[in-house]
N, C-alpha and C. Protein backbone atom coordinates (compact mmCIF):
# COMPACT_ATOMS: atom_id res chain seq x y z
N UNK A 1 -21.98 52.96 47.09
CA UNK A 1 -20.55 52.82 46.89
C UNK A 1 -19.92 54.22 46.86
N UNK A 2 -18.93 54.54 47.57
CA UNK A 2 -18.24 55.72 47.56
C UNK A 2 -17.57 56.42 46.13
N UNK A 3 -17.70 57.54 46.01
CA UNK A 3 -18.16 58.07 44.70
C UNK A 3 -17.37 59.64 44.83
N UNK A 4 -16.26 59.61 43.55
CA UNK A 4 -15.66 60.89 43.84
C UNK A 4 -15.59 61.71 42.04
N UNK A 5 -16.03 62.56 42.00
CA UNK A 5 -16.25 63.67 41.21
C UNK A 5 -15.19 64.67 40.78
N UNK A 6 -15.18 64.92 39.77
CA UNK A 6 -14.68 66.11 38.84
C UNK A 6 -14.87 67.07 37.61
N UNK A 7 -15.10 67.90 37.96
CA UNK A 7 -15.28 69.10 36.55
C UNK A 7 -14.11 69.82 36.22
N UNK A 8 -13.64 69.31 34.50
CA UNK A 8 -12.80 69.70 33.83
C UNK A 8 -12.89 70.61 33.12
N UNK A 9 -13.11 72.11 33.22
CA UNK A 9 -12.93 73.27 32.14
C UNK A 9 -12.69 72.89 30.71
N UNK A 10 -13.19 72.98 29.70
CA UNK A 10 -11.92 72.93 28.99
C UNK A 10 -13.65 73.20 27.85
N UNK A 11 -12.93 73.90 26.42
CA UNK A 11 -14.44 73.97 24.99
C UNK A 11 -14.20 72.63 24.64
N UNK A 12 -13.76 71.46 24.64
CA UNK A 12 -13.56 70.55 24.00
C UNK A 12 -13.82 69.66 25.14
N UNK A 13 -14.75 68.72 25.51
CA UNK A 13 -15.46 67.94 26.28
C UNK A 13 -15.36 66.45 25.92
N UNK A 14 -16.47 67.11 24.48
CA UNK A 14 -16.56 65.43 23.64
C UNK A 14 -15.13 64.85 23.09
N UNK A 15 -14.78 65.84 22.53
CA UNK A 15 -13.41 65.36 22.20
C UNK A 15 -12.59 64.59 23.25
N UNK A 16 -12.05 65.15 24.25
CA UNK A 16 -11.73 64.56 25.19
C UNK A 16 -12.58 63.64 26.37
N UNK A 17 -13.15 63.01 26.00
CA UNK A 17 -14.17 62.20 26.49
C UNK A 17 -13.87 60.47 25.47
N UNK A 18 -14.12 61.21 24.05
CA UNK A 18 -13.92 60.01 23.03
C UNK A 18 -12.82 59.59 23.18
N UNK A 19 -11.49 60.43 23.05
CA UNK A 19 -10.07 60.31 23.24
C UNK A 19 -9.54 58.99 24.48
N UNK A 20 -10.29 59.35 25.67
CA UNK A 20 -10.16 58.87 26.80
C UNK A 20 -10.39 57.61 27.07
N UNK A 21 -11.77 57.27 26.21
CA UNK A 21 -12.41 56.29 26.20
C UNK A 21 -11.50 55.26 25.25
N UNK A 22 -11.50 55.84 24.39
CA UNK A 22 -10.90 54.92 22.89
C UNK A 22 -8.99 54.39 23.85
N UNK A 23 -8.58 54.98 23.88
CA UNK A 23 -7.39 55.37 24.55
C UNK A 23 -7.44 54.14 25.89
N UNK A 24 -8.35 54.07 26.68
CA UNK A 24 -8.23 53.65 27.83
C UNK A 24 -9.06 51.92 27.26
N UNK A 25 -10.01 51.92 26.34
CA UNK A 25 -10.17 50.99 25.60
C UNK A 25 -9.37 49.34 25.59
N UNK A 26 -7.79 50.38 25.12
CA UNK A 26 -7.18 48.79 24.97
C UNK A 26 -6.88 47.89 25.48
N UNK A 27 -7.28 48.11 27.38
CA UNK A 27 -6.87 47.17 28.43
C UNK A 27 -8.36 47.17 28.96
N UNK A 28 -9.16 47.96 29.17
CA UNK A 28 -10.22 47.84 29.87
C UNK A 28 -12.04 47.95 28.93
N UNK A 29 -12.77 47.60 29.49
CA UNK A 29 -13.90 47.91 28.53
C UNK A 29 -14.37 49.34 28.61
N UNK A 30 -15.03 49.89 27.42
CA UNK A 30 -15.53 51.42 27.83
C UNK A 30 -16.11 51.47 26.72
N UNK A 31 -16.90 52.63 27.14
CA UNK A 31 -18.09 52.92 25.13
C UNK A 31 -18.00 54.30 25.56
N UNK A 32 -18.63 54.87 24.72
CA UNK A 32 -18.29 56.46 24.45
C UNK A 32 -19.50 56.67 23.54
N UNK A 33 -20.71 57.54 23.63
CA UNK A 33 -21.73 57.60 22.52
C UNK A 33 -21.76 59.34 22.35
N UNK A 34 -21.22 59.80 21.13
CA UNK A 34 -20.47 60.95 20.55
C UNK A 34 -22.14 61.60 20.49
N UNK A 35 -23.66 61.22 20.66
CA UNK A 35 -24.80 61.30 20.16
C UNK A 35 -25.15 61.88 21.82
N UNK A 36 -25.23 61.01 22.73
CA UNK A 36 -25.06 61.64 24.22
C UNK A 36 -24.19 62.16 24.38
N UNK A 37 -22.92 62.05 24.20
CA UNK A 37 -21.69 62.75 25.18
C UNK A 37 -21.25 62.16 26.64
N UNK A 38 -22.14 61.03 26.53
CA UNK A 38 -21.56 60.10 27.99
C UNK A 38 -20.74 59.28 27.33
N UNK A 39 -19.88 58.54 28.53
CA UNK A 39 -19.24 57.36 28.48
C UNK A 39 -18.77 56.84 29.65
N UNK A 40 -18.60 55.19 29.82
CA UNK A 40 -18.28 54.54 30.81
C UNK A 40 -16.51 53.61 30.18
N UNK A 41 -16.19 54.02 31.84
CA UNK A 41 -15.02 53.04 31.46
C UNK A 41 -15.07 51.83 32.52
N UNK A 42 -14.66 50.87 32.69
CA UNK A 42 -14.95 49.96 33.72
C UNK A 42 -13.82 49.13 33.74
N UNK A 43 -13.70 49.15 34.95
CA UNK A 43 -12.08 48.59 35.91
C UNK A 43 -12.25 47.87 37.07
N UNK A 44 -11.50 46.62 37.52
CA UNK A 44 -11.43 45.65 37.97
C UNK A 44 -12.26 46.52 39.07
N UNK A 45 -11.20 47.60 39.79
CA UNK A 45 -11.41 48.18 40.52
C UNK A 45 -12.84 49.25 40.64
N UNK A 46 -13.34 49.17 40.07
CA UNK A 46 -15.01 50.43 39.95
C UNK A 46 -15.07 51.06 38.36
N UNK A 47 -15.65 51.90 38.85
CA UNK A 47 -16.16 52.60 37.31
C UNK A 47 -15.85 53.93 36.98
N UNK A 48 -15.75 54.64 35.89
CA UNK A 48 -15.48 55.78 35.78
C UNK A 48 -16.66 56.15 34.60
N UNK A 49 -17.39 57.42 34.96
CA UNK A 49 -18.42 58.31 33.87
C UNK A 49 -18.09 59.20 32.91
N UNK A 50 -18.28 59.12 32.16
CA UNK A 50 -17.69 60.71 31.58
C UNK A 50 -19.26 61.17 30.98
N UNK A 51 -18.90 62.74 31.37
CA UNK A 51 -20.13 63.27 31.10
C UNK A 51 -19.82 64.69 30.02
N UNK A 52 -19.70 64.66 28.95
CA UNK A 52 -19.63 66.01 27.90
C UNK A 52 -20.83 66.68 28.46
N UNK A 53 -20.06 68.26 28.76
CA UNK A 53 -21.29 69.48 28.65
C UNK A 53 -20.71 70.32 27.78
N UNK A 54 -21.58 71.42 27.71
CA UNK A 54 -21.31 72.89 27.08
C UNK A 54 -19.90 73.23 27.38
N UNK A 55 -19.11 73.34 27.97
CA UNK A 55 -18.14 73.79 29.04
C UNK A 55 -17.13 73.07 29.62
N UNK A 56 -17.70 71.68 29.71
CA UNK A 56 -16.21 70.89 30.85
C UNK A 56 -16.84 69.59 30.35
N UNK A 57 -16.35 69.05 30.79
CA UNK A 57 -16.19 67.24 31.01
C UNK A 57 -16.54 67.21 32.22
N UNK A 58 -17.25 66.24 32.82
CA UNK A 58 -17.72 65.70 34.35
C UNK A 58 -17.31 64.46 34.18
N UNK A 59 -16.24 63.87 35.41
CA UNK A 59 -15.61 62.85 35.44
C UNK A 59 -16.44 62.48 37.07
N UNK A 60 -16.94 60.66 37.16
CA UNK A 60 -17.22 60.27 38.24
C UNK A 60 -16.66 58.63 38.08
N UNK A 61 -15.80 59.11 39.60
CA UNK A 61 -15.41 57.63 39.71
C UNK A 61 -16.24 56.77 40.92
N UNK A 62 -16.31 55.70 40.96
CA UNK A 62 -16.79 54.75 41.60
C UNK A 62 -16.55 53.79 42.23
N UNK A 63 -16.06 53.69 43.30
CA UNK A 63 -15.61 52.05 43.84
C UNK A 63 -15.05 52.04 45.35
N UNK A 64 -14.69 50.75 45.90
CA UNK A 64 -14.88 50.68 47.14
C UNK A 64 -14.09 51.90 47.61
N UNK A 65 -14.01 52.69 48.88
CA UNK A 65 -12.83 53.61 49.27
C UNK A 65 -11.39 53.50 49.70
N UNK A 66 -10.98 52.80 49.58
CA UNK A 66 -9.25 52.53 49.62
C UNK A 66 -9.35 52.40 47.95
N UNK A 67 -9.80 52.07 47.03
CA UNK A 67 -9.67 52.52 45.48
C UNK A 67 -9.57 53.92 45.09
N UNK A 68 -10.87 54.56 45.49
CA UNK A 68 -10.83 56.28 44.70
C UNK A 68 -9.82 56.67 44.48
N UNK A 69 -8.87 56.25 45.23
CA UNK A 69 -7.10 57.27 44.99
C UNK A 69 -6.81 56.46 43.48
N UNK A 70 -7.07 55.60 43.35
CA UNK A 70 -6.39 54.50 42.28
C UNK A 70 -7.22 54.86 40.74
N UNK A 71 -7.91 55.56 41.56
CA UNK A 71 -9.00 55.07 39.81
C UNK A 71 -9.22 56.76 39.62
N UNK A 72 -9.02 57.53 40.50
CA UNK A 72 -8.92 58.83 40.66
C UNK A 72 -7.50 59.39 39.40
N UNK A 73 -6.35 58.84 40.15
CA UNK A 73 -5.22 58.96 39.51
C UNK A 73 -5.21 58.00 38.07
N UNK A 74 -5.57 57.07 37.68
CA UNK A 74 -5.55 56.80 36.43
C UNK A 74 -6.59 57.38 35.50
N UNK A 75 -7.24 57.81 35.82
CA UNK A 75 -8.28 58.48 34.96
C UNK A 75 -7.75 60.08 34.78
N UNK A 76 -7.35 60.49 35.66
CA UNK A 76 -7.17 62.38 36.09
C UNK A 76 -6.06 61.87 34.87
N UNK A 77 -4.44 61.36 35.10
CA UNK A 77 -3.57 61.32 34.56
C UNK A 77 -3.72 61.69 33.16
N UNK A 78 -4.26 60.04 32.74
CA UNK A 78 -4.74 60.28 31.16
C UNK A 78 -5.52 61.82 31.12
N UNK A 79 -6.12 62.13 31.58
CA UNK A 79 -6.74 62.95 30.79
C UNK A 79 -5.71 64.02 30.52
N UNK A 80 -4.98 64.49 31.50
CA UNK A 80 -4.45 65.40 31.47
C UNK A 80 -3.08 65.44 30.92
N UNK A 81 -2.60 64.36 30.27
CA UNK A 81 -1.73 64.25 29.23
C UNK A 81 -2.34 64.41 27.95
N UNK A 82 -3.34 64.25 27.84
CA UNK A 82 -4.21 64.48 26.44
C UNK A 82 -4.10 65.78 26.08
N UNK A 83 -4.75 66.23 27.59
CA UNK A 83 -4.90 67.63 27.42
C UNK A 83 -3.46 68.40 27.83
N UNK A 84 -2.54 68.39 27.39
CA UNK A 84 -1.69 69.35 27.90
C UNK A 84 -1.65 70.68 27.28
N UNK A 85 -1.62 70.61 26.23
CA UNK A 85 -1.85 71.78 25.35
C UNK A 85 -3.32 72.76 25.74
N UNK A 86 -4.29 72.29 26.48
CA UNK A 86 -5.07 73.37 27.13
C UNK A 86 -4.97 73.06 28.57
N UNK A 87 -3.51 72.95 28.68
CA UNK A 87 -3.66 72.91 30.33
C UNK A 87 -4.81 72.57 31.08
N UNK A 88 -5.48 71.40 30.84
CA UNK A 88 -6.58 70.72 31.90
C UNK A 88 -6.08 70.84 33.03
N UNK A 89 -7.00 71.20 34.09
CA UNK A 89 -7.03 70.79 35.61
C UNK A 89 -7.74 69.34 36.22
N UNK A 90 -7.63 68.41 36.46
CA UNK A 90 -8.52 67.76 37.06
C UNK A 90 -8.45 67.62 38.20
N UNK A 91 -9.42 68.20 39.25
CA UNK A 91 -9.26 68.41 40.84
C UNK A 91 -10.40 67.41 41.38
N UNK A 92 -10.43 66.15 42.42
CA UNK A 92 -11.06 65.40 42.35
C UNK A 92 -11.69 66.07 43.75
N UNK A 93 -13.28 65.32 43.75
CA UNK A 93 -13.62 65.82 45.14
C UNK A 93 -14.32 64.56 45.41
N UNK A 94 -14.34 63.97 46.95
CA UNK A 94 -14.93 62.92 47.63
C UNK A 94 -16.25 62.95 48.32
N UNK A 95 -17.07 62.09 48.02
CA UNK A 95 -18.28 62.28 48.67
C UNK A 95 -18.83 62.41 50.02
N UNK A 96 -17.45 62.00 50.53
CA UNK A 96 -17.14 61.99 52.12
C UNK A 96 -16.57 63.14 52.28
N UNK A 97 -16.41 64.45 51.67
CA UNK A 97 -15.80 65.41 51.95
C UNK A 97 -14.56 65.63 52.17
N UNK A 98 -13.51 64.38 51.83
CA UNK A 98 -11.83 64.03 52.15
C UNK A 98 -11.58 64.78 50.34
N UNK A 99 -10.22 65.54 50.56
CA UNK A 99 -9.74 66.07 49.20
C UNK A 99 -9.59 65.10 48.84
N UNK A 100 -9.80 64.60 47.34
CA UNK A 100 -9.10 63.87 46.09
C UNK A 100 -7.59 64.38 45.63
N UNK A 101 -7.48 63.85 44.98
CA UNK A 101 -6.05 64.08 43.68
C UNK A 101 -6.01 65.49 43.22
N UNK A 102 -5.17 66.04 42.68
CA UNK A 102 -5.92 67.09 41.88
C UNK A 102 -4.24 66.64 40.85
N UNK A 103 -4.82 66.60 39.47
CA UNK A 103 -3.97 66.61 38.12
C UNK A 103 -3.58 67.81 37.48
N UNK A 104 -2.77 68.18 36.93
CA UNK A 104 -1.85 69.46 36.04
C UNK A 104 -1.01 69.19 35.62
N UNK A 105 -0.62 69.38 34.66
CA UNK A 105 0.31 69.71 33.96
C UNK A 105 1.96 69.77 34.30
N UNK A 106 2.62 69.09 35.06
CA UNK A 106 3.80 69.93 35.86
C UNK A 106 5.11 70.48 34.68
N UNK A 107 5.40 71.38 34.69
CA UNK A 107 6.41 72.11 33.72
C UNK A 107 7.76 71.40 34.42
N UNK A 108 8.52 70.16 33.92
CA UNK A 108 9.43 70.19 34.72
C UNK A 108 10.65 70.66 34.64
N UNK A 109 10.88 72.39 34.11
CA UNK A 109 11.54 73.34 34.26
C UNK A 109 11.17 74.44 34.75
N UNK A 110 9.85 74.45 35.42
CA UNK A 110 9.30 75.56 35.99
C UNK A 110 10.09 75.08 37.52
């Protein structure tokens, strides 16, 4: 199944991993284990990973390819409203080598 990837910078991983999960929770199923640092969210449409490291969050989405844009953008979004205050990037990349989404912050007075 076509499969598109992201690494989020940021010292706070788990945090924003649990956040995401719990958060995205109230419409869809997801677990979050604070002991691994993984978590799954799961949508009509495919799946999303979250992976806590040292350093970033690893986000992988999953599902047929006319989805990735869909599950790309609801996942990047949230996160990056969470994170506004450390300016998260989430820049998605496709396994087919086609650019993804990429998420920020937009200042809308910049």
């Amino acid at each position: 199944m076509p499969v598109s990837t992201a690494r989020v910078a940021t010292d706070r991983p788990g945090r924003y991993a649990k956040q995401l999960a719990a958060h995205m929770g109230r419409k869809i199923e997801t677990s979050y284990s604070e002991e691994t640092g993984r978590g799954t969210l799961v949508f009509g449409a495919g799946t999303a990973t979250l992976e806590a490291q040292p350093d970033a969050l690893l986000l992988t989405v999953e599902g047929e390819r006319d989805k990735l844009p869909g599950l790309e953008d609801v996942v990047g979004r949230h996160l990056v409203r969470f994170g506004t205050r450390d300016e998260l990037v989430v820049e998605w990349h496709r396994d087919n080598g086609e650019a993804g989404l990429v998420h920020r912050n937009e200042d809308p007075e910049a």
